[in-house]
N, C-alpha and C. Protein backbone atom coordinates (compact mmCIF):
# COMPACT_ATOMS: atom_id res chain seq x y z
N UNK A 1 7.70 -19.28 27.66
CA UNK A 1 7.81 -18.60 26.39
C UNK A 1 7.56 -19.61 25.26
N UNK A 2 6.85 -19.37 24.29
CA UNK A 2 6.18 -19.96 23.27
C UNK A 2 6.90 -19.42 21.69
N UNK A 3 8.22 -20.11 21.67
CA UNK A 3 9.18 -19.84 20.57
C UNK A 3 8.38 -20.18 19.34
N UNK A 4 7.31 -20.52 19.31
CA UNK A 4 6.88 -21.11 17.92
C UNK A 4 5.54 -19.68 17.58
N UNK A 5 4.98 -19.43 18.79
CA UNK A 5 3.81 -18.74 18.50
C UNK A 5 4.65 -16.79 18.54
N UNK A 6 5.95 -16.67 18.88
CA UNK A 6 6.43 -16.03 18.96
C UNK A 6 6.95 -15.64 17.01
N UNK A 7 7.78 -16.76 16.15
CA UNK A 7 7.86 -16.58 15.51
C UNK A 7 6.58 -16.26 14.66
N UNK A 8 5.61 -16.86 14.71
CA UNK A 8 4.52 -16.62 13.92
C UNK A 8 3.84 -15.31 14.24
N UNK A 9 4.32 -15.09 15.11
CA UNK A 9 3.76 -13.05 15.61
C UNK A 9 4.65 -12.33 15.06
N UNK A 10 5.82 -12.89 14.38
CA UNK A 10 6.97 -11.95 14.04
C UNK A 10 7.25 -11.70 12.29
N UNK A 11 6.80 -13.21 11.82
CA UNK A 11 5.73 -12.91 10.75
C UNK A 11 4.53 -12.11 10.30
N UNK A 12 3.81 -12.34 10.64
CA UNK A 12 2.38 -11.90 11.11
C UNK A 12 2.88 -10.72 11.13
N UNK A 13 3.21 -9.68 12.25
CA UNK A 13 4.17 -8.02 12.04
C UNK A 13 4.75 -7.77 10.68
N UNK A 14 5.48 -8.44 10.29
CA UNK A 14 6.26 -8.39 9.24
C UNK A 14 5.21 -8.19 7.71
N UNK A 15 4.45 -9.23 7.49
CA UNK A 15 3.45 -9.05 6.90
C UNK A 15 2.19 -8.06 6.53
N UNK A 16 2.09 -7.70 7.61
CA UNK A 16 1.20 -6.45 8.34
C UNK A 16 2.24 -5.09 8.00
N UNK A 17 3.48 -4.70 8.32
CA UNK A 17 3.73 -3.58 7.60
C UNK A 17 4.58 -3.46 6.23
N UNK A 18 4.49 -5.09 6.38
CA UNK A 18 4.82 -4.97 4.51
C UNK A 18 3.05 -4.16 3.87
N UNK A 19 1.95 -4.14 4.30
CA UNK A 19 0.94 -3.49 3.68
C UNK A 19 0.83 -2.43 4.06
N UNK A 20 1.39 -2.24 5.13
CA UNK A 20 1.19 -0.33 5.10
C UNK A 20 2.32 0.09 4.18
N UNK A 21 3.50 -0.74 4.44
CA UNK A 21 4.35 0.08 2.96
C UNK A 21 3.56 -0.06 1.77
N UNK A 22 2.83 -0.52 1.33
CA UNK A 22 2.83 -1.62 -0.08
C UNK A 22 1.61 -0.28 -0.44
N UNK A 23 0.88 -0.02 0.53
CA UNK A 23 0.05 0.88 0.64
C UNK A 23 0.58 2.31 0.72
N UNK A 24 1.34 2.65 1.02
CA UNK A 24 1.84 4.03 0.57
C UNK A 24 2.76 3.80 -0.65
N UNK A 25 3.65 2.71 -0.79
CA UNK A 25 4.23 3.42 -2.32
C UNK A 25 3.00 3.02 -3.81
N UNK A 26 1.97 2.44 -3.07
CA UNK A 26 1.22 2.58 -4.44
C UNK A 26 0.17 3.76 -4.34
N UNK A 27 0.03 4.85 -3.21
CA UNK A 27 -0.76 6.39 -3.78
C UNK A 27 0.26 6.88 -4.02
N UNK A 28 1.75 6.65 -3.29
CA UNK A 28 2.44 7.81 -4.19
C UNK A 28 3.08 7.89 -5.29
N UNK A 29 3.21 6.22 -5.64
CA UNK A 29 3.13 5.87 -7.15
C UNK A 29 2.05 5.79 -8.55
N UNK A 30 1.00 6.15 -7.45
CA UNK A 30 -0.12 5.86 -8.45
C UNK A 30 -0.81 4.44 -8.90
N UNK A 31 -0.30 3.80 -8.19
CA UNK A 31 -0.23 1.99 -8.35
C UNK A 31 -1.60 1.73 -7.72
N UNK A 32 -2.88 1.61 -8.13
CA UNK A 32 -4.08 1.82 -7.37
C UNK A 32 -4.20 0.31 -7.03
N UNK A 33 -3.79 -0.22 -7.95
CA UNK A 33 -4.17 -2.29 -7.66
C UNK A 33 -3.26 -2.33 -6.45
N UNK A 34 -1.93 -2.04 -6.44
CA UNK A 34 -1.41 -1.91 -4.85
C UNK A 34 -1.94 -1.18 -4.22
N UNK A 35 -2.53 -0.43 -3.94
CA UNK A 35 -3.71 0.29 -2.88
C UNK A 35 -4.89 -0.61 -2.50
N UNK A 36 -5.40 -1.25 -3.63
CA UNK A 36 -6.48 -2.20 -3.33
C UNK A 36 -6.11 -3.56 -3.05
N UNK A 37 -4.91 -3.67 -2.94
CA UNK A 37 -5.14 -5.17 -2.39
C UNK A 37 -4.16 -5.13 -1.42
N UNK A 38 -4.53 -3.90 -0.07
CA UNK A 38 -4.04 -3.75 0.78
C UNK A 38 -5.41 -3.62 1.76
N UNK A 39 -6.28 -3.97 1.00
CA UNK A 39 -7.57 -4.01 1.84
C UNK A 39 -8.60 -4.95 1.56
N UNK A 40 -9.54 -5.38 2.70
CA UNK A 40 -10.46 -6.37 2.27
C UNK A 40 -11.24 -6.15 1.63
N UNK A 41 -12.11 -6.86 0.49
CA UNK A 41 -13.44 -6.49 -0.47
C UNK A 41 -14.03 -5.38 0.54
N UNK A 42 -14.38 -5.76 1.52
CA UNK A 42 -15.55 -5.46 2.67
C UNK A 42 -15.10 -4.46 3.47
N UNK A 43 -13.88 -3.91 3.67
CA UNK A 43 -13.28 -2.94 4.20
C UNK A 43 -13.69 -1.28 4.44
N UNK A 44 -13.74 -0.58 5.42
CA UNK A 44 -14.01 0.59 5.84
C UNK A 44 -12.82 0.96 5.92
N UNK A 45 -13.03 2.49 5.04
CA UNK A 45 -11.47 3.61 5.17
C UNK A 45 -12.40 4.63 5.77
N UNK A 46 -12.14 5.27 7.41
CA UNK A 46 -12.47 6.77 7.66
C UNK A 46 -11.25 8.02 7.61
N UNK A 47 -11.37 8.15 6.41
CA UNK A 47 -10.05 9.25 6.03
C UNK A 47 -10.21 10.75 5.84
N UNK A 48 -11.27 10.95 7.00
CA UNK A 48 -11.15 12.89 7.10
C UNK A 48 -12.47 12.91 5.87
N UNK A 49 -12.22 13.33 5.01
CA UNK A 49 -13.06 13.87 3.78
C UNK A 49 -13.81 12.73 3.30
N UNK A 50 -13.35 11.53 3.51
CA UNK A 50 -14.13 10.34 2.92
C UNK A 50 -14.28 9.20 4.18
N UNK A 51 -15.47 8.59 4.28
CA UNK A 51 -15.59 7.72 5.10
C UNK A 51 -16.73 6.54 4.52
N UNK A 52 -16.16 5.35 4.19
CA UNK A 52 -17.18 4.40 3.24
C UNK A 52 -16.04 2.88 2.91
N UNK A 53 -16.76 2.55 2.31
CA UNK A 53 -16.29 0.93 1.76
C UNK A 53 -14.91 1.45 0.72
N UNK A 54 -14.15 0.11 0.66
CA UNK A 54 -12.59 -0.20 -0.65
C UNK A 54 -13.03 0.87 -1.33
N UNK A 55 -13.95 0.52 -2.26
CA UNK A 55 -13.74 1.05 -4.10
C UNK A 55 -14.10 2.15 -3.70
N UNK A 56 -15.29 3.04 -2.69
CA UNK A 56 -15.39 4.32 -3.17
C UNK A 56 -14.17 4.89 -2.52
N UNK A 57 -13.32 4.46 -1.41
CA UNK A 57 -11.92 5.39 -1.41
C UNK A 57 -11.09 5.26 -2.27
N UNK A 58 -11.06 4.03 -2.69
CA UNK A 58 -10.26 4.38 -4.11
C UNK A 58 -10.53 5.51 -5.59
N UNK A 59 -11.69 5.16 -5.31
CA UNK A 59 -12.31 6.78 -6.33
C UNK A 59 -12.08 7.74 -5.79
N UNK A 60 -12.23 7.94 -4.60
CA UNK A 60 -11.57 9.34 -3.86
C UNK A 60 -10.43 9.61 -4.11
N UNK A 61 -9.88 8.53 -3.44
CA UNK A 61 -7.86 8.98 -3.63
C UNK A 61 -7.75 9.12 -5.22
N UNK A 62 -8.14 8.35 -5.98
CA UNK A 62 -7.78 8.61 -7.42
C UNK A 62 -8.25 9.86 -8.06
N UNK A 63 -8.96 10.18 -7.63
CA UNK A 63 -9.72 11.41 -8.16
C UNK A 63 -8.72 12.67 -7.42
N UNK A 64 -8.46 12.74 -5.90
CA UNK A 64 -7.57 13.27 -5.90
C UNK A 64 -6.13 13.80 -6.23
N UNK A 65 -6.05 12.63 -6.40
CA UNK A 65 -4.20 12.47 -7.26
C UNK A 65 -4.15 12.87 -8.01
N UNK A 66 -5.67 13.29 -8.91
CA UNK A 66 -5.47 13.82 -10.72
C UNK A 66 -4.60 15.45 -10.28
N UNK A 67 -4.68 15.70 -8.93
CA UNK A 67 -4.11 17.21 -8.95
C UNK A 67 -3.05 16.89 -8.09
N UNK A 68 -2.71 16.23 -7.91
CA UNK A 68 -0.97 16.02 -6.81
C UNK A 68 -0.09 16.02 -7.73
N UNK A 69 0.76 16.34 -7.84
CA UNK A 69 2.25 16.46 -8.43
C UNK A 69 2.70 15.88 -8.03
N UNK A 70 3.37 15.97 -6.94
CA UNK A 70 4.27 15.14 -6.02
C UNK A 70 3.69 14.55 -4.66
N UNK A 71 3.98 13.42 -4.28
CA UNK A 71 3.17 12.64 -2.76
C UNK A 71 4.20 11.81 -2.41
N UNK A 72 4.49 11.91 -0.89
CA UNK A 72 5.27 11.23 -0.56
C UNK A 72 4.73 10.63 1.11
N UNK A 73 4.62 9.64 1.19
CA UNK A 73 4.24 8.90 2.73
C UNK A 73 5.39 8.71 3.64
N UNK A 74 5.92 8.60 4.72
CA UNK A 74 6.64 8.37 5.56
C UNK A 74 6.20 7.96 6.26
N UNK A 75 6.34 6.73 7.18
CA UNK A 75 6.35 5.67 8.43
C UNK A 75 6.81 5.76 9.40
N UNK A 76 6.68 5.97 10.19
CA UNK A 76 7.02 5.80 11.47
C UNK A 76 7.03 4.93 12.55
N UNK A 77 6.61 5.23 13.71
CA UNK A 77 6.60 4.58 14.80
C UNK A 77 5.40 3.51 14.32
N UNK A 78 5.53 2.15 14.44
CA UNK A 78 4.55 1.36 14.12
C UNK A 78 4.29 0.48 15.03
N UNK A 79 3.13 0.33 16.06
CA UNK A 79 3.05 -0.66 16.93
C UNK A 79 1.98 -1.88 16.04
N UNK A 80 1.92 -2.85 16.13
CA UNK A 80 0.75 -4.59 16.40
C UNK A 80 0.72 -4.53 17.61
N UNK A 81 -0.55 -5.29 18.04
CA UNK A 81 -0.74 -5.94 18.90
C UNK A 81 -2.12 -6.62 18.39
N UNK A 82 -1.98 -8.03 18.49
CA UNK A 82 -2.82 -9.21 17.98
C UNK A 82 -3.89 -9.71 19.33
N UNK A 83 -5.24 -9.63 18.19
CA UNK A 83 -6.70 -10.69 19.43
C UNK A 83 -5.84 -12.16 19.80
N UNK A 84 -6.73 -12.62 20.91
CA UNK A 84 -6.21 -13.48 21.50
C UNK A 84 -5.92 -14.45 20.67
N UNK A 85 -7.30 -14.80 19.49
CA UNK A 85 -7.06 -15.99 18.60
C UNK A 85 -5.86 -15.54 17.31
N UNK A 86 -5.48 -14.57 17.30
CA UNK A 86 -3.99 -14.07 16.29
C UNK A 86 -4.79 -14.16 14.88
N UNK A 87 -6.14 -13.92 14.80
CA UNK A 87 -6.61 -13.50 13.50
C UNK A 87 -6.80 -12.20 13.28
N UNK A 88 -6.88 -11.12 14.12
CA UNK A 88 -6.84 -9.92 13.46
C UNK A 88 -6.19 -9.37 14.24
N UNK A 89 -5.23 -7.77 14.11
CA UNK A 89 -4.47 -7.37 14.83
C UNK A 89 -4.76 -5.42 15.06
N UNK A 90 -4.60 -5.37 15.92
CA UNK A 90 -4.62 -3.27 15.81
C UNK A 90 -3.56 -3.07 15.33
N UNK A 91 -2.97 -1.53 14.51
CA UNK A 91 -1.92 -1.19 14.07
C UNK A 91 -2.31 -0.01 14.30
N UNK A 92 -0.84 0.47 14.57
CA UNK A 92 -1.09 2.27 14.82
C UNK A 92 0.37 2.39 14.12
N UNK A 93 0.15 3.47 13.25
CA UNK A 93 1.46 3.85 12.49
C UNK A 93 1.33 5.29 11.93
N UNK A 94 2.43 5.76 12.91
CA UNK A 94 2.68 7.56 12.69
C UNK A 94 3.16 7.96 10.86
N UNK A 95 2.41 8.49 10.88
CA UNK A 95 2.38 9.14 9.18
C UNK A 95 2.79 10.38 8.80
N UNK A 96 3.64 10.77 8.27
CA UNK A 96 4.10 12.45 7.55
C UNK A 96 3.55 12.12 6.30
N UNK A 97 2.97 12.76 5.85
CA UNK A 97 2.65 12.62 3.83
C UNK A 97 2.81 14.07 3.76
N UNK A 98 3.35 14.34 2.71
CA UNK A 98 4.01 15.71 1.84
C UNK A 98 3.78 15.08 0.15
N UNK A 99 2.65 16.23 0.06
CA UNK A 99 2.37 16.79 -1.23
C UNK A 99 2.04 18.06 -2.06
N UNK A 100 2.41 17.71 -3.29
CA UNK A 100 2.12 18.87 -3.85
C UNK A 100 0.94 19.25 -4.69
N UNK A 101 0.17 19.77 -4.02
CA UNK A 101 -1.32 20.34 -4.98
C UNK A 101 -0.93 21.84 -6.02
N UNK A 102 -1.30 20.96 -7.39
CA UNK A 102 -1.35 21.76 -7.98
C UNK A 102 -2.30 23.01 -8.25
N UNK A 103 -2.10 24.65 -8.87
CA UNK A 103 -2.64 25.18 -8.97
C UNK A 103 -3.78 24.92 -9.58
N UNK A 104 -4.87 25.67 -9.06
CA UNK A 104 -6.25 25.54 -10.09
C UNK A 104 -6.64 24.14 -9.39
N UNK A 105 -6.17 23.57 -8.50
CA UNK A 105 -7.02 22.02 -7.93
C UNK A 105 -8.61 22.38 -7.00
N UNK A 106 -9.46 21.38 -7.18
CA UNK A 106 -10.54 21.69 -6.39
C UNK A 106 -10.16 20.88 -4.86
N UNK A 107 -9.62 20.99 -4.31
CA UNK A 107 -8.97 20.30 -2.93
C UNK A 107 -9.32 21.49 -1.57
N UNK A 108 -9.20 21.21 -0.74
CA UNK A 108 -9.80 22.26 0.33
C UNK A 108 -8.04 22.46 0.93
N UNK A 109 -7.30 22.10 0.46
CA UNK A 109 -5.36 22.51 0.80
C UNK A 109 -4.83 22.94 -0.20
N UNK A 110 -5.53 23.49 -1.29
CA UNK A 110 -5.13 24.14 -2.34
C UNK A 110 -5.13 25.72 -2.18
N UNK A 111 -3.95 26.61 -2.21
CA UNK A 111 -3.64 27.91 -1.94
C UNK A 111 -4.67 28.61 -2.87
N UNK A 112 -5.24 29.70 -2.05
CA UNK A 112 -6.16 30.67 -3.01
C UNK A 112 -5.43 31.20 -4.05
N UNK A 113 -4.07 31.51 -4.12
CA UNK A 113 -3.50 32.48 -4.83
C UNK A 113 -3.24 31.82 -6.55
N UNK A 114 -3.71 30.36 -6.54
CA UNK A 114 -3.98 29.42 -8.01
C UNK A 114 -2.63 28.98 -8.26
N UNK A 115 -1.64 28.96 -7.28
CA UNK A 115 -0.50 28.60 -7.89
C UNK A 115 -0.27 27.33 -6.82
N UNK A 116 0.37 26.57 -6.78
CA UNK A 116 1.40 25.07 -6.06
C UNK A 116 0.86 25.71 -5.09
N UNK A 117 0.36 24.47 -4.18
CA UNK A 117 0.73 24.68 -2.36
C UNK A 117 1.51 23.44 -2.17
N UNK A 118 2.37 23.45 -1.35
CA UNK A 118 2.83 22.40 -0.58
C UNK A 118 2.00 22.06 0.52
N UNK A 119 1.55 20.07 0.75
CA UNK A 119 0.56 20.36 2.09
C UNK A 119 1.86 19.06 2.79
N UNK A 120 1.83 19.08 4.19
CA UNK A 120 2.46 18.44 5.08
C UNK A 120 1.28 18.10 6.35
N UNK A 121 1.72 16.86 6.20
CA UNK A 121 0.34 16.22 7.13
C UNK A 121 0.78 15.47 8.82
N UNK A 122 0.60 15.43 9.46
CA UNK A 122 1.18 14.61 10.54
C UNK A 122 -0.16 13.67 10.84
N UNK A 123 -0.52 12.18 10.78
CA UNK A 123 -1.49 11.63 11.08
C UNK A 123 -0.77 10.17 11.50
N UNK A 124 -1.61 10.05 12.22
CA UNK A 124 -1.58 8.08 12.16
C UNK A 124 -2.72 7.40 11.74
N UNK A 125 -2.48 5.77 11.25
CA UNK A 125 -3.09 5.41 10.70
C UNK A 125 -3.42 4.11 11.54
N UNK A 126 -4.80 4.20 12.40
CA UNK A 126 -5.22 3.14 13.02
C UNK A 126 -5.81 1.93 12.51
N UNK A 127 -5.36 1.28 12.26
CA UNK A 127 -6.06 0.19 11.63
C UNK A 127 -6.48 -1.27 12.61
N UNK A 128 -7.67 -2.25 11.93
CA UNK A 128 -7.74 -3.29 12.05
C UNK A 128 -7.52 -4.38 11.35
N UNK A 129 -6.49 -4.82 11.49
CA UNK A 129 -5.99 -6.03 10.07
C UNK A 129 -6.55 -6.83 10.57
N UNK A 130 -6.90 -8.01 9.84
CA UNK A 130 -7.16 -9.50 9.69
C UNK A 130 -6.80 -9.95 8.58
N UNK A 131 -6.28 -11.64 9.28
CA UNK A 131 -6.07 -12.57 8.30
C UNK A 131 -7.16 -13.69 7.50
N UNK A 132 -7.16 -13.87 6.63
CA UNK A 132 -7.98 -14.90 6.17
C UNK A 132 -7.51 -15.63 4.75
N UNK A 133 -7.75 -16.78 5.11
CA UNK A 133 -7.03 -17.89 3.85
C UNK A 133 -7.37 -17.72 2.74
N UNK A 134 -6.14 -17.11 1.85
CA UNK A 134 -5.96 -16.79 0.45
C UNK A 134 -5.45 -15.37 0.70
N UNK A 135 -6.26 -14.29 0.83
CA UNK A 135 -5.87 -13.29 0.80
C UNK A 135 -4.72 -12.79 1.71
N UNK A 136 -4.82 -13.47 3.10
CA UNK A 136 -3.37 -13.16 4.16
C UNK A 136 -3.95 -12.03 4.79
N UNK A 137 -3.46 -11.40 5.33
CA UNK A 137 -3.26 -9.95 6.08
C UNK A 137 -3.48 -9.00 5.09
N UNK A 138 -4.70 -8.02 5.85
CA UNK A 138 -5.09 -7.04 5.02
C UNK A 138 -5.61 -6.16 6.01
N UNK A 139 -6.32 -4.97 5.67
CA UNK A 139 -6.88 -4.06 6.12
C UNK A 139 -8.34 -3.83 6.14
N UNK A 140 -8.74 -4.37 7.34
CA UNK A 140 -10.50 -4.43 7.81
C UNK A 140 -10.81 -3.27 7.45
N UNK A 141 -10.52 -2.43 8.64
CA UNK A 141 -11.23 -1.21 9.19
C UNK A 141 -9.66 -0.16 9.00
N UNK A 142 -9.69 1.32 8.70
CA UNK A 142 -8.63 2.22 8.71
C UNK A 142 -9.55 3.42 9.10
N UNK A 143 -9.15 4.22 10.10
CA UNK A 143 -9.27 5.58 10.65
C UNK A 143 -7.85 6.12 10.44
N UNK A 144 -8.25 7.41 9.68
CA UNK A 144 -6.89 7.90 9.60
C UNK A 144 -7.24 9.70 10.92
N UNK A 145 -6.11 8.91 12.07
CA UNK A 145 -6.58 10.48 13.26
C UNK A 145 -5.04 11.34 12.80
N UNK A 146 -6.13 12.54 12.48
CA UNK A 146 -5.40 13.76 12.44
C UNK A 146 -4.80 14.82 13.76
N UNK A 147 -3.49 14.23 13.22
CA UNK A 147 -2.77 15.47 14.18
C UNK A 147 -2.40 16.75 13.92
N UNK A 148 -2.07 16.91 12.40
CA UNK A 148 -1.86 18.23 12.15
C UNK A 148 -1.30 18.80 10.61
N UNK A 149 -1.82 19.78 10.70
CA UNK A 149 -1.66 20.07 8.84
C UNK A 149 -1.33 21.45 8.57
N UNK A 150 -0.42 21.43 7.65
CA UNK A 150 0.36 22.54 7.35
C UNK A 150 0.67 22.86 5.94
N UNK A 151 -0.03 24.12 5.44
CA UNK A 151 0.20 24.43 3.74
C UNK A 151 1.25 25.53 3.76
N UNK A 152 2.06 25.35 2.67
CA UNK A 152 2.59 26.77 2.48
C UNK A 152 2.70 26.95 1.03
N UNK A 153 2.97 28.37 0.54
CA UNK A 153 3.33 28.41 -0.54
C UNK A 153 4.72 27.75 -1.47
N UNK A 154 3.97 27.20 -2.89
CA UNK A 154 5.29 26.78 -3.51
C UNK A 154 6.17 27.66 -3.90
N UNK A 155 6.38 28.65 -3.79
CA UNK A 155 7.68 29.40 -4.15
C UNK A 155 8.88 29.03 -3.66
N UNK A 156 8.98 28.99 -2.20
CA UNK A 156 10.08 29.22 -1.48
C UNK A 156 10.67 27.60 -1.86
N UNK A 157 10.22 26.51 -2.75
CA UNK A 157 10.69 25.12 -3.21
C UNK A 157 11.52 25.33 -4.21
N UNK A 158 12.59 24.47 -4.49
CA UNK A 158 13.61 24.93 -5.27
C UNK A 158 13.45 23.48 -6.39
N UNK A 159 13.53 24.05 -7.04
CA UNK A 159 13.36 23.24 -8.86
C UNK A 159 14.25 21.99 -8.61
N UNK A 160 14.10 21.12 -9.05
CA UNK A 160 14.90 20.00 -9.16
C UNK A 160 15.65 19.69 -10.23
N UNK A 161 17.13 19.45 -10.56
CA UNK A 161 17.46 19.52 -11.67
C UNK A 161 17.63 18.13 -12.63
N UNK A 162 17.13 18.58 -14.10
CA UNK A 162 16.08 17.51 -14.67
C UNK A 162 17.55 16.20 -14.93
N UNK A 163 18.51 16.37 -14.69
CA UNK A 163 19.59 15.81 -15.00
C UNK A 163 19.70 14.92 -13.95
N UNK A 164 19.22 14.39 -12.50
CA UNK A 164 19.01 13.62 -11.86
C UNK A 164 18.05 12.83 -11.99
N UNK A 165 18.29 11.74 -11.24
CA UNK A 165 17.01 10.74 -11.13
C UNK A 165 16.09 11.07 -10.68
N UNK A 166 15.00 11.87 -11.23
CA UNK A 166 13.55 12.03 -10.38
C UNK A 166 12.47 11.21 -10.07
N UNK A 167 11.50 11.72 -9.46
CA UNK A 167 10.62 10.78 -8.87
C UNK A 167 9.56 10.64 -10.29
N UNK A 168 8.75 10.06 -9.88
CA UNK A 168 7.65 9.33 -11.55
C UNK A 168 6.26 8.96 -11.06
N UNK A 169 5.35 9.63 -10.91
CA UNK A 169 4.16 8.86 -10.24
C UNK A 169 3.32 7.89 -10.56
N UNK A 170 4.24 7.05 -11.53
CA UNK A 170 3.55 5.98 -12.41
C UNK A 170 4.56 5.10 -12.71
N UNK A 171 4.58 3.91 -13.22
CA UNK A 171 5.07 2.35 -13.28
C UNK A 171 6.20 2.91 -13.77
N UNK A 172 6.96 4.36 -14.46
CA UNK A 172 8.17 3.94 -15.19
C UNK A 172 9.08 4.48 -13.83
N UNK A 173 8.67 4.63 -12.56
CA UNK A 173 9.23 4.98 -11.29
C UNK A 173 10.54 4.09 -11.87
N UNK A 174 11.40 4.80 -11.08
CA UNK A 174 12.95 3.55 -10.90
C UNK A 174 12.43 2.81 -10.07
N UNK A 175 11.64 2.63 -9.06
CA UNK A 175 11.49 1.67 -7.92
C UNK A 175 10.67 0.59 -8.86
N UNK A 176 10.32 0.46 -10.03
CA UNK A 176 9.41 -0.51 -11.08
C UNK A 176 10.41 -1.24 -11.75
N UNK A 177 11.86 -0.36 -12.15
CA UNK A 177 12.64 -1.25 -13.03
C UNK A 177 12.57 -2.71 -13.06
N UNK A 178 13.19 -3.45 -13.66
CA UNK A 178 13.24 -4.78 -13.69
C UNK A 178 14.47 -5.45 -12.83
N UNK A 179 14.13 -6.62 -11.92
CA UNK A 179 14.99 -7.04 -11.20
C UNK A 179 16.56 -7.48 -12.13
N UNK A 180 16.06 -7.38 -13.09
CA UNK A 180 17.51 -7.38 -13.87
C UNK A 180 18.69 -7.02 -14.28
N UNK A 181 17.85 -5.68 -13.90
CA UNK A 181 18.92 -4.18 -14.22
C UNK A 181 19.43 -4.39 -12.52
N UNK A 182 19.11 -4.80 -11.90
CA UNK A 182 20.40 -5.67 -10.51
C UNK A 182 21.60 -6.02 -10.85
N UNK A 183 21.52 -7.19 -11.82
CA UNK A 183 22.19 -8.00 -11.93
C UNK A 183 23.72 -7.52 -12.69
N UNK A 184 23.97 -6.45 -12.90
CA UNK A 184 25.00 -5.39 -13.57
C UNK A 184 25.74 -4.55 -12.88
């Protein structure tokens, strides 16, 4: 057993789904520079409706979001397993995303009836990370395989009351505050 090349695989993991988080709370924050520098310049996203290089999925997803209300990613089961030389690694990580498309959106999960759909997604997200000096661990290649998708109408959702902490799909999120407001 190789206690040294062991810790550095445990890093290496660690690193690797610090970007799949880093990568979902910035679409469902809206944080697009955290979306993009969860991937290489040179990077391939095949994501169902879009399949191409970084920037044009980022025009996709952004262009999409102009009609989401609400988006939320969930993580799951996440395996690594690293090439022999420990420069790039496979990742498979089970995905729920739940959002809300607003009425009147041009989206193909948008309810005919012009009002809210709720969409619920079940996918994983296969990826090929690699490392390289400066940038660290990122995202080569992403296939996102679909398992299954489910719209329903927004009615049966119950209002949130405005007197709680709600969610924010932009920098004034509570998850943005300042490490300061800790310290109290």
């Amino acid at each position: 057993m190789d206690v040294s090349q062991d810790l550095q695989d445990l890093l290496a993991e660690r690193a690797i789904r610090a970007k799949l988080a880093q990568y979902c709370q910035g679409v469902d924050r809206k944080q697009w520079d955290l979306v993009r520098d969860c991937f290489h310049d040179d990077a391939i996203d095949s994501h169902g409706a879009y399949v191409g290089d970084r920037d044009g999925f980022l025009a996709f997803v952004q262009a999409r979001h102009e009609h989401i209300g609400s988006s939320m990613h969930d993580l799951g089961t996440t395996t690594v397993t690293f090439s022999e030389d420990r420069r790039r690694a496979r990742s498979e990580a089970y995905c729920m995303t739940y959002q809300n498309i607003l009425g009147g959106a041009d989206d193909p999960f948008a309810g005919s009836g012009g009002g809210s759909t709720w969409l619920t997604l079940g996918c994983r997200y296969v990826d090929t990370f690699e490392f390289r000096d400066g940038p660290g661990w990122r995202i080569l290649r992403r296939t996102v395989v679909f398992e299954w998708i489910r719209t329903e109408d927004a009615s049966s959702y119950q209002p949130l009351d405005p007197s709680w902490a709600l969610f924010r799909r932009d920098d004034s999120d509570l998850v943005f505050s300042s490490l300061t407001d800790l310290s109290g």
